[in-house]
Protein backbone atom coordinates (compact mmCIF):
# COMPACT_ATOMS: atom_id res chain seq x y z
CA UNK A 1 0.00 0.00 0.00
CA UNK A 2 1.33 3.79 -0.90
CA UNK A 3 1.40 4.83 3.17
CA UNK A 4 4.21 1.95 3.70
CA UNK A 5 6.10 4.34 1.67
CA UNK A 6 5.48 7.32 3.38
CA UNK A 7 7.95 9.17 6.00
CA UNK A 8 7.38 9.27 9.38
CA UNK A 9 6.55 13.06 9.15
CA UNK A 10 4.00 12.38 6.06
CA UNK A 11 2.27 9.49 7.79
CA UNK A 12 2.19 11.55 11.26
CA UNK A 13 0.39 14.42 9.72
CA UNK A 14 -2.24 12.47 7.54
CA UNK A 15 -3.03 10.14 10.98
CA UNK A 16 -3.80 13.63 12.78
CA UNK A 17 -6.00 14.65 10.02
CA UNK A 18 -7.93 11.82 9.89
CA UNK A 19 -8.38 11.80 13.97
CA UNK A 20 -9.46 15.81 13.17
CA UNK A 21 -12.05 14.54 11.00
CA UNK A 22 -13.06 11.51 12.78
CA UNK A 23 -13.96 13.69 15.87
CA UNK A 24 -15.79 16.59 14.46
CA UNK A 25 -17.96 14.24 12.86
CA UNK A 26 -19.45 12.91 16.38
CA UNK A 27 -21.89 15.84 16.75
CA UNK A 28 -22.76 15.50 13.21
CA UNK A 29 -23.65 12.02 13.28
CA UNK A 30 -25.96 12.84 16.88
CA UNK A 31 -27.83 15.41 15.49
CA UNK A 32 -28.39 12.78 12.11
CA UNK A 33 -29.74 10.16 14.78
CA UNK A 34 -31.64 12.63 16.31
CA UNK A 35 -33.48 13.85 13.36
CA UNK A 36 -33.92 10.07 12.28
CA UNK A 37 -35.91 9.04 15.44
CA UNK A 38 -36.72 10.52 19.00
CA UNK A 39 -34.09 8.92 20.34
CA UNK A 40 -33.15 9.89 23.56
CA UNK A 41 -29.74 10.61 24.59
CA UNK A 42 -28.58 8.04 27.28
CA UNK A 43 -30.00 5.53 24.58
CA UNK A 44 -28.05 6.76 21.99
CA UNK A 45 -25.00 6.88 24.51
CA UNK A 46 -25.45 3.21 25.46
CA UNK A 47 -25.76 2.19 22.08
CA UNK A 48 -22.41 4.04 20.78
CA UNK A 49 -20.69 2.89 23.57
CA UNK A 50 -21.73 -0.76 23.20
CA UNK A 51 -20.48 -1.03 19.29
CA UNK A 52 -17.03 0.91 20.61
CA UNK A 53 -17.03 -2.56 23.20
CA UNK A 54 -15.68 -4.63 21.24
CA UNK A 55 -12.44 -3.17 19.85
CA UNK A 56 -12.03 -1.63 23.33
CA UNK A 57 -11.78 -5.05 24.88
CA UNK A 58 -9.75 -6.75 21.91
CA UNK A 59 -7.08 -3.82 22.58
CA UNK A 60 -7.23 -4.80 25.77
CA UNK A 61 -7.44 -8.67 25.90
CA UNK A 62 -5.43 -9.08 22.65
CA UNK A 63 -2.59 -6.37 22.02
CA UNK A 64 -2.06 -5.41 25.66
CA UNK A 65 -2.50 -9.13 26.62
CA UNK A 66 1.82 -8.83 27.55
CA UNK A 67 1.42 -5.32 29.36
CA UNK A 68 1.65 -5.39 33.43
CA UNK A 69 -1.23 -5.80 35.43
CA UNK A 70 -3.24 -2.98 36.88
CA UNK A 71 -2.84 -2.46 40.45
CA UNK A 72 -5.17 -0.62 42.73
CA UNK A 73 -4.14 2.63 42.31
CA UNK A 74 -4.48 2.08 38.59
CA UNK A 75 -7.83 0.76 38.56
CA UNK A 76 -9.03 3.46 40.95
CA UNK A 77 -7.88 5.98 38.41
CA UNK A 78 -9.42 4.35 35.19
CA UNK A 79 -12.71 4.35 37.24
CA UNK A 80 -12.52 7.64 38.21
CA UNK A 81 -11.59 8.94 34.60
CA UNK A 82 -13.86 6.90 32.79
CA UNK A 83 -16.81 8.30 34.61
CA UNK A 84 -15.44 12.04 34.01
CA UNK A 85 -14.55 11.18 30.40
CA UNK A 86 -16.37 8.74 28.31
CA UNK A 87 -19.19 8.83 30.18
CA UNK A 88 -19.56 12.21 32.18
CA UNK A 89 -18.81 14.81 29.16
CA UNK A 90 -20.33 12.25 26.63
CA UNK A 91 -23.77 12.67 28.43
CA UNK A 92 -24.07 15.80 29.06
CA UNK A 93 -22.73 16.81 25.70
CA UNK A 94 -25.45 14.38 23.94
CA UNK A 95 -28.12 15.88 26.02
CA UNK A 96 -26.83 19.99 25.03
CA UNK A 97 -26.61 18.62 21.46
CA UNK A 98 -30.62 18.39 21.68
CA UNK A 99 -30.70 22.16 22.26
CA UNK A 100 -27.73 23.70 20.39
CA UNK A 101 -26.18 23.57 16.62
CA UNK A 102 -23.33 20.63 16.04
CA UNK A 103 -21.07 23.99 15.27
CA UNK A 104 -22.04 25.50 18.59
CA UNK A 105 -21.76 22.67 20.73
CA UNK A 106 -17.94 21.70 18.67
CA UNK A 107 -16.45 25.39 19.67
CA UNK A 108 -17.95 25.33 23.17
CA UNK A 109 -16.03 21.57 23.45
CA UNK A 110 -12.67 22.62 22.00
CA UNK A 111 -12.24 25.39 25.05
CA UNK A 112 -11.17 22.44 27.44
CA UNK A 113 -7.90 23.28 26.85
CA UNK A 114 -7.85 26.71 28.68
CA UNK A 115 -10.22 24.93 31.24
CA UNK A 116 -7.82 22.75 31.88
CA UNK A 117 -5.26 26.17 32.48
CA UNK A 118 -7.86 27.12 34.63
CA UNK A 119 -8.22 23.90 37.24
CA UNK A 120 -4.48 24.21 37.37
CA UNK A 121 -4.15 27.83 38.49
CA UNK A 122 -7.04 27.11 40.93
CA UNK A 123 -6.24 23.73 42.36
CA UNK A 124 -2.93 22.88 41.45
CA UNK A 125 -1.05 25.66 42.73
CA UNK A 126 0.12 26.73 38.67
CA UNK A 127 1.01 30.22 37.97
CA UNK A 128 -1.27 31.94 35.15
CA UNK A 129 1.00 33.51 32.50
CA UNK A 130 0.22 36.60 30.44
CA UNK A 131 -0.08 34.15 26.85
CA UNK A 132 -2.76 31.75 28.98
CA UNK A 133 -4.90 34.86 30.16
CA UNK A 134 -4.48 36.07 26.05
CA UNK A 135 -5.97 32.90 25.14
CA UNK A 136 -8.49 33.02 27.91
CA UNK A 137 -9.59 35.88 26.79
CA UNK A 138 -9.88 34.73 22.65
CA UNK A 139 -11.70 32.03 23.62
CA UNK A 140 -14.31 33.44 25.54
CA UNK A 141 -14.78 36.51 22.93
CA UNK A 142 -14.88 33.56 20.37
CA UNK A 143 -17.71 31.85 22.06
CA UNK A 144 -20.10 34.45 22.71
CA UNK A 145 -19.94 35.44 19.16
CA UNK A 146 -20.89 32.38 18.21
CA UNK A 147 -23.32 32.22 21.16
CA UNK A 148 -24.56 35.07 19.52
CA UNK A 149 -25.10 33.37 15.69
CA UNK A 150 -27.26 30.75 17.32
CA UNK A 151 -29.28 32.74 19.80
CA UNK A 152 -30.43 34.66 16.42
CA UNK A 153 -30.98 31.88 14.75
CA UNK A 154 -33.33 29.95 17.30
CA UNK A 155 -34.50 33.13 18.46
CA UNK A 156 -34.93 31.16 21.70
CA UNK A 157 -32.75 32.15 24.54
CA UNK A 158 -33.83 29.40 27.04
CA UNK A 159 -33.20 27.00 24.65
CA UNK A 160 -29.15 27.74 23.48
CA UNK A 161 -28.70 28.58 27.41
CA UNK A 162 -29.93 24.99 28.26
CA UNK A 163 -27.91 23.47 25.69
CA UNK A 164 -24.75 25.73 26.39
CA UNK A 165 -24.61 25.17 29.88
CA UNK A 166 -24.91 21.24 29.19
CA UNK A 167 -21.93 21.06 26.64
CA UNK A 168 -20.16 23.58 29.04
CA UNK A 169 -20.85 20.95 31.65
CA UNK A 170 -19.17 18.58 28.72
CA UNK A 171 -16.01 20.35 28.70
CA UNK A 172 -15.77 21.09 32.33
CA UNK A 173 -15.51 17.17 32.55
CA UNK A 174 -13.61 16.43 29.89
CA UNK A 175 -11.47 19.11 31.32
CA UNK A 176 -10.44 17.40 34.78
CA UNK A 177 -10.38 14.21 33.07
CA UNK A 178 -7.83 15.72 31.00
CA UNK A 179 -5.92 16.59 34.04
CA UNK A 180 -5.86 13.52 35.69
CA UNK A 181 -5.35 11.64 32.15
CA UNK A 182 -1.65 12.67 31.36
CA UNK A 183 -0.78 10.92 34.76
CA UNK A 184 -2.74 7.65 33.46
CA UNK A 185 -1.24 7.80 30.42
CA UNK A 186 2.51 7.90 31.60
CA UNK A 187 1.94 4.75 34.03
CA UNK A 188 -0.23 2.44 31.15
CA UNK A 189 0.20 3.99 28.26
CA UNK A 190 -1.80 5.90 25.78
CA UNK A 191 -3.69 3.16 23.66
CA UNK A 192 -4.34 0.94 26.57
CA UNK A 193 -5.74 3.77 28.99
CA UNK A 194 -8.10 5.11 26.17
CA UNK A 195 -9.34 0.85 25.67
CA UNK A 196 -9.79 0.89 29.61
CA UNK A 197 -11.44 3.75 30.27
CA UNK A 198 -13.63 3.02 27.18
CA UNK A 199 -14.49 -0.32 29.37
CA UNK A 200 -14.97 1.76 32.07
CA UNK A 201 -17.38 4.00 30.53
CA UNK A 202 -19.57 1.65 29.11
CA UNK A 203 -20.51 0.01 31.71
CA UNK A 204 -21.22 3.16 33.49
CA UNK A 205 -23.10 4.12 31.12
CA UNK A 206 -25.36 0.27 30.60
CA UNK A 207 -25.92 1.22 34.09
CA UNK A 208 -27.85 4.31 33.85
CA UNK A 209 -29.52 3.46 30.72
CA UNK A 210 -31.05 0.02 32.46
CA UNK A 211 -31.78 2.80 35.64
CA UNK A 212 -33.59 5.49 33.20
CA UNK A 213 -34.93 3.36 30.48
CA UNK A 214 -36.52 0.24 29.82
CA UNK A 215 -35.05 -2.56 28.02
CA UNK A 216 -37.60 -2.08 24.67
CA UNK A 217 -35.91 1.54 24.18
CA UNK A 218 -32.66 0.15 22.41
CA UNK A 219 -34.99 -1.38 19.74
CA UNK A 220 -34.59 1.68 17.32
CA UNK A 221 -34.86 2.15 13.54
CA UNK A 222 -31.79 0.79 11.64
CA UNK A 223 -30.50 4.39 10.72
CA UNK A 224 -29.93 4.46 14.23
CA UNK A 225 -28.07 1.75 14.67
CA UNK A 226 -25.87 3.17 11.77
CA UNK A 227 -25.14 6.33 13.03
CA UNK A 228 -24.53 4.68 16.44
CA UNK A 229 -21.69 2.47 15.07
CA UNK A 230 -20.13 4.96 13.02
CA UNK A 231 -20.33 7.51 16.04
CA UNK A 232 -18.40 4.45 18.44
CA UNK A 233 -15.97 3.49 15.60
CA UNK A 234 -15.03 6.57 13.03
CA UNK A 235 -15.71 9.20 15.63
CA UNK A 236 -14.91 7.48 19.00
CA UNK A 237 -12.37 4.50 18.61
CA UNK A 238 -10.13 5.18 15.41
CA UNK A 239 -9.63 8.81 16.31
CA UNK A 240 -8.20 8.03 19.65
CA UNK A 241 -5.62 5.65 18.08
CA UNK A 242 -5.06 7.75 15.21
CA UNK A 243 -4.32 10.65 17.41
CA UNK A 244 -2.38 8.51 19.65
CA UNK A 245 -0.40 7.40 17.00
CA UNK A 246 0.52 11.38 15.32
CA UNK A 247 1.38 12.41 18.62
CA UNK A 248 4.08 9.38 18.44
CA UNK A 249 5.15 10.84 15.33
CA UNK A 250 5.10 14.09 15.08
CA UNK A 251 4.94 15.50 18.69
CA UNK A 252 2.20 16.94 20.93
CA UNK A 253 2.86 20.69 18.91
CA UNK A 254 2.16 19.62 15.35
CA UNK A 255 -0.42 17.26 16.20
CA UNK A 256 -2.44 20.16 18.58
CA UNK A 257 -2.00 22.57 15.53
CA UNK A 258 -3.77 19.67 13.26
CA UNK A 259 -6.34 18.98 15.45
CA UNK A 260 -7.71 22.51 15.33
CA UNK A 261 -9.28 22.07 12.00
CA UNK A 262 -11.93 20.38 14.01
CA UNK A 263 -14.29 23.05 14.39
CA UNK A 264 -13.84 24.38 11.11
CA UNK A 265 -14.48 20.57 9.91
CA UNK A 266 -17.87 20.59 12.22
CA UNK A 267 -19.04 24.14 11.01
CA UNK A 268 -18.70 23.10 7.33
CA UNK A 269 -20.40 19.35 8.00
CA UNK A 270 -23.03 21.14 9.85
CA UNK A 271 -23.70 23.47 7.03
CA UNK A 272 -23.68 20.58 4.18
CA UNK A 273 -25.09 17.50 6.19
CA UNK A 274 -27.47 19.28 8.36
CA UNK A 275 -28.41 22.57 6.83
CA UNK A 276 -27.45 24.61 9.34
CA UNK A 277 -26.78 28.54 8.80
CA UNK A 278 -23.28 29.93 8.61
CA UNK A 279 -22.73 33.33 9.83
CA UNK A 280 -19.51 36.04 9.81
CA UNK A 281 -20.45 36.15 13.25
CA UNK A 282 -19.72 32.02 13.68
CA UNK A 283 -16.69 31.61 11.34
CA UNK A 284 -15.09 34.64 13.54
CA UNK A 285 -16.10 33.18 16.74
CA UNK A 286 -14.20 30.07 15.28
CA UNK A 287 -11.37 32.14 14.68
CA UNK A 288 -10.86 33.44 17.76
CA UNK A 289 -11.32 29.81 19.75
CA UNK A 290 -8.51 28.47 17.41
CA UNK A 291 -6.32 31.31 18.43
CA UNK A 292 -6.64 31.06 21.90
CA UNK A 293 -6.46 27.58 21.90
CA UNK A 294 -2.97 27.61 19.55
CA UNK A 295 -1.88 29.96 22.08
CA UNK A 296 -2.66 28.20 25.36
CA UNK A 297 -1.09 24.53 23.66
CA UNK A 298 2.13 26.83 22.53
CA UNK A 299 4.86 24.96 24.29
CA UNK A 300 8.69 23.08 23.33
CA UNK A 301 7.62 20.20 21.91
CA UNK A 302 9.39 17.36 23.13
CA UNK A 303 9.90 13.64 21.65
CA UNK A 304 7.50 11.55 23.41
CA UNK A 305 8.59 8.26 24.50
CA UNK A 306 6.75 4.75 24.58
CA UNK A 307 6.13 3.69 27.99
CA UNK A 308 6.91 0.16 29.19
CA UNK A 309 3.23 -0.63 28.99
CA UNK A 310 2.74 0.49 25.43
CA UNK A 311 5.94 -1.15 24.23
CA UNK A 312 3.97 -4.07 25.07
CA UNK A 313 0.71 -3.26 23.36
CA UNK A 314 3.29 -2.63 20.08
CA UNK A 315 4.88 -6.13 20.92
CA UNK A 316 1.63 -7.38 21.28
CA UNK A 317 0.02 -6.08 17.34
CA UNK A 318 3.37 -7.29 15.77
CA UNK A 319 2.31 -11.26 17.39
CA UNK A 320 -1.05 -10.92 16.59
């Protein structure tokens, strides 16, 4: 095949693309399912999360079957994360995305990054520097413009609130489990952490479905089921090892810098899968949310090396 060919460079840069695309097409394919059936969101969570299963536990099982085993310290940690991640921002963000535009909801989600500034000014004892309160400040401006494009065009300000403080709620999560994730990462690794706390997730998630909803709610019509699976493996699964595998290759930097095309990606999906409006307003809010979050992520970019656990997970794929 042509990418056996490629550098490491060439292949690092198309694998961060691909995760860019893979992820701003989750909101996309919600709002599809939505409009297919009156599907309610923990339903639709427990349904992506059950097709994203499988490869989790073959990941884990199969090409981490050599890796160390997790201790208590580890497990409380993947339990912990997994209900802030997977499972914690993926609900609230499903239930916002009944309120809100996909392009909306995408530019709210992609300020974690300064959120995550934020928790460690206020509870880690970090200093804030001048380029972090910049890019505080460009990615607030940034959202209430686009804030702005939807409230005009729902003309219903309980509505966008509702849905804005949900996905807010999203990020907020996905923010601390952020935090707590690059210590995760460094003892297991990055592939098998994201497999685990996938695991983790989903049964946190079967959990409150089989709590909130009866049994007869996961029969749904088959578009459904197609936007579900796509959601757990284009949007959900593959982007995570894609990603995992650019920031291998071409540093944390580079790959950051990629992955910004996301909203952009989401605003122009939303416009040509869903229909929805594009403003000056929204493509500048955009703007502005990419620049702060470029300039909070500016750092020396370092090499970053394979853990012992991941070594084995790479050990592990060559076997199998």
């Amino acid at each position: 095949m042509p990418w056996k060919t490629w550098s490491a460079e060439r292949l690092g840069i198309a694998l961060a693309v691909l995760a860019a695309f893979g992820f701003s097409f989750k909101a996309i394919f919600v709002k599809l399912a939505y409009a297919a059936a009156p599907v309610d969101a923990i339903t639709l969570l427990a349904l992506r999360m059950s097709f994203a299963l499988p490869i989790a536990l073959w990941v884990t099982l199969w090409l981490c079957r050599a890796a160390p085993p997790l201790t208590r310290r580890d497990w409380g940690m993947l339990i912990a994360l997994g209900l802030l991640g997977y499972y914690g921002a993926s609900i609230l963000d499903f239930i916002g995305l009944q309120y809100i535009s996909a392009a909306l909801e995408r530019l709210i989600l992609f300020i974690y990054p300064t959120m995550t500034v934020l928790i460690g000014v206020l509870f880690m004892g970090k200093r804030l520097e001048k380029r972090q309160v910049a890019a505080l400040l460009l990615s607030y401006a940034g959202i209430g413009l686009a804030f702005a494009h939807d409230l005009n065009v729902a003309e219903d300000l309980h509505t966008v609130l509702i849905g804005a403080a949900f996905v807010f709620g999203s990020a907020l999560c996905y923010a601390l489990y952020s935090s707590g994730a690059e210590v995760a990462i460094h003892r297991l690794g990055t592939i098998r952490f994201a497999a685990l706390a996938i695991i983790v997730s989903t049964f946190a998630t079967q959990i409150h479905f089989l709590a909130a909803q009866p049994l007869a709610a996961l029969q749904q019509p088959m578009e459904v089921y197609a936007y579900s699976a796509a959601m757990a493996i284009f949007s959900t699964v593959l982007p995570i090892f894609w990603q995992s595998a650019a920031l291998r290759l071409i540093g944390s930097a580079r790959t950051v810098l990629i992955g910004t095309l996301g909203p952009i990606l989401t605003i122009v999906f939303a416009w040509m899968l869903l229909s929805e409006p594009v403003s000056f307003a929204q493509l500048a809010g955009a703007g502005l949310v990419l620049a702060g979050v470029l300039l909070v992520s500016r750092r020396k970019s370092l090499p970053i090396q394979p853990t012992v656990t991941e070594d084995a997970c790479v050990q592990g794929s060559k076997q199998a």
